[in-house]
Protein backbone atom coordinates (compact mmCIF):
# COMPACT_ATOMS: atom_id res chain seq x y z
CA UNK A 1 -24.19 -38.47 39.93
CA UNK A 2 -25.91 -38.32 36.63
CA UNK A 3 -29.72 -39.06 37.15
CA UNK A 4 -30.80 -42.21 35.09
CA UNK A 5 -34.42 -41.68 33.64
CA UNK A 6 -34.67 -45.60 32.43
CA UNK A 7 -33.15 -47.14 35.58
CA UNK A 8 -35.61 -45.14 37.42
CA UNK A 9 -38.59 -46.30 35.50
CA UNK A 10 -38.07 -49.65 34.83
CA UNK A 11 -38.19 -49.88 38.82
CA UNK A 12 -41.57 -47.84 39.04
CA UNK A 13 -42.80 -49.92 36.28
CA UNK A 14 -42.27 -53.30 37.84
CA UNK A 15 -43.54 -51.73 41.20
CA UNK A 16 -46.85 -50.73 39.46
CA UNK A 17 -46.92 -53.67 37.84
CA UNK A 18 -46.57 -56.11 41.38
CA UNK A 19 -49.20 -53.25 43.04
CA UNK A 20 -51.84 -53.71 40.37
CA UNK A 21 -51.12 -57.25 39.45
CA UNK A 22 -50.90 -56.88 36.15
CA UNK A 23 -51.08 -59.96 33.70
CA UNK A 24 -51.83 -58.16 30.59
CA UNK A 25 -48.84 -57.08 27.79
CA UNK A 26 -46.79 -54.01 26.77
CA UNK A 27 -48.61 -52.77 24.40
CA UNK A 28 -51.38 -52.38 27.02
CA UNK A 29 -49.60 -51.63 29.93
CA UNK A 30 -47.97 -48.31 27.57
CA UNK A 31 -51.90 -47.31 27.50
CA UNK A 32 -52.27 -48.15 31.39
CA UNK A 33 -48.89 -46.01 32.51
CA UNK A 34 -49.15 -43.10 30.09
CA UNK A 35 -51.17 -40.59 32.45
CA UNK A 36 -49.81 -42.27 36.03
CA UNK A 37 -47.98 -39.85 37.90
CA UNK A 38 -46.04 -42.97 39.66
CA UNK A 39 -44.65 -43.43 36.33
CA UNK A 40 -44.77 -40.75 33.82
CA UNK A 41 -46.61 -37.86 35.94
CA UNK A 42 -48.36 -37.42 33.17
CA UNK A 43 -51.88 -37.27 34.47
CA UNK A 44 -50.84 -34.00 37.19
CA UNK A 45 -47.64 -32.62 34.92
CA UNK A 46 -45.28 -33.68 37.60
CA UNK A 47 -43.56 -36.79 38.85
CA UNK A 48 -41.63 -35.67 41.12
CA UNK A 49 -43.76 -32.77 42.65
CA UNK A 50 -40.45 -30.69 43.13
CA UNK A 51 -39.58 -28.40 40.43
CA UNK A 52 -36.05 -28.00 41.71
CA UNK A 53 -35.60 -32.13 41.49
CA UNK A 54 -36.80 -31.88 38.21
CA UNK A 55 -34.86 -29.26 36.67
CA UNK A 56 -31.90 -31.04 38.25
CA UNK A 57 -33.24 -34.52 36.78
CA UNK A 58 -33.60 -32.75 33.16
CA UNK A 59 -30.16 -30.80 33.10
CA UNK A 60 -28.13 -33.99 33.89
CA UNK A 61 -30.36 -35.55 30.47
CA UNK A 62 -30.45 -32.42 28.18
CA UNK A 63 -29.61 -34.52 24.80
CA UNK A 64 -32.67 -37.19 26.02
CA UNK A 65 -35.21 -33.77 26.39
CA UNK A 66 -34.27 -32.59 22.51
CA UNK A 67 -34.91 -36.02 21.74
CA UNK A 68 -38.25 -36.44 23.32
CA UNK A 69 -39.25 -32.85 22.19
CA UNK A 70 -38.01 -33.66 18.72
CA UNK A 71 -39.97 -36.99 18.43
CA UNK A 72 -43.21 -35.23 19.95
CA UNK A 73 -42.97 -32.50 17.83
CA UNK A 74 -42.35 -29.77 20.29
CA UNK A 75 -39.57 -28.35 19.65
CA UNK A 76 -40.24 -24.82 20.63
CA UNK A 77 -41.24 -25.35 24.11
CA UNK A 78 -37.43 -25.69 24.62
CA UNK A 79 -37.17 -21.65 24.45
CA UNK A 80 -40.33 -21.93 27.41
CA UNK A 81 -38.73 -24.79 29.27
CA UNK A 82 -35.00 -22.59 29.50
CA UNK A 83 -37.01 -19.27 30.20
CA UNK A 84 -40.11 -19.89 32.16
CA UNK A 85 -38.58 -22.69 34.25
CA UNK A 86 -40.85 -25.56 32.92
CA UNK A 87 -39.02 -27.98 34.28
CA UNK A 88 -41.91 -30.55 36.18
CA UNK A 89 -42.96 -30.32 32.25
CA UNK A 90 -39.93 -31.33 30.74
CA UNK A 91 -39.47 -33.85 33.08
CA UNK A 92 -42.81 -35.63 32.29
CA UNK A 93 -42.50 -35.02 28.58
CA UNK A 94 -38.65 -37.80 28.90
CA UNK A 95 -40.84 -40.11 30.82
CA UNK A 96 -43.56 -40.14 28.35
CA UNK A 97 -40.92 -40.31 25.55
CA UNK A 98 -39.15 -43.40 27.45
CA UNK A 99 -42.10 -45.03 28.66
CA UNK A 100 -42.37 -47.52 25.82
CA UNK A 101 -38.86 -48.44 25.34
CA UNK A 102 -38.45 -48.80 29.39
CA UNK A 103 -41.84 -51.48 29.12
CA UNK A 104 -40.10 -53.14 26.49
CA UNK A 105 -36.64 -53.37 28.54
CA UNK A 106 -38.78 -54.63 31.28
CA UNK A 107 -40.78 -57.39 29.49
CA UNK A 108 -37.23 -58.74 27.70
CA UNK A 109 -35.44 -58.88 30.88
CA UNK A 110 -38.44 -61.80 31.82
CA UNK A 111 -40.11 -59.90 34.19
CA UNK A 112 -43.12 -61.89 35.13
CA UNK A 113 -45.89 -61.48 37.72
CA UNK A 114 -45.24 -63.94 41.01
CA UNK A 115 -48.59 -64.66 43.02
């Protein structure tokens, strides 16, 4: 089965968002997630701390990597991500690239924080 980056992260979203109680709005919580590794793994370079999950996690979403490459303006660390392996990278670089359209999916759907 095809692995599902936004499914995924809207549910690690709303978990951080219940663990930290978090009352503040998108545009802040973007800032907030960016570099946590329970998110984006941003802040180590790896979500899922498995290179072989990853690689399988980017190569069932190659179209979503050229996007996120393409709209980061990194196009030529494809050639490094094929070759080298990079794939805890490329994984990290789709959940960065979702991360503010999976906040926004998450705030429309009515998500709110329950005491």
């Amino acid at each position: 089965m095809r692995y599902d980056y936004m499914t995924h992260m809207m549910a690690d979203i709303r978990e951080w968002i219940a663990d930290n109680d978090w009352h503040g709005g998108a545009c802040d919580l973007d800032d907030e997630l960016w570099n946590d590794d329970s998110v984006t793994g941003n802040a180590s370079g790896s979500y899922t701390m498995n290179t072989e999950l990853a690689k399988e996690y980017v190569l069932d979403n190659t179209g979503m990597l050229k996007d996120a490459l393409t709209e980061f303006g990194c196009e030529d660390k494809a050639i490094d991500i094929l070759c080298y392996g990079e794939w805890e990278y490329a994984d990290v670089t789709i959940r960065c690239y979702l991360l503010p359209y999976a906040i926004d999916r998450v705030y429309r759907e009515g998500w709110k924080n329950e005491d």
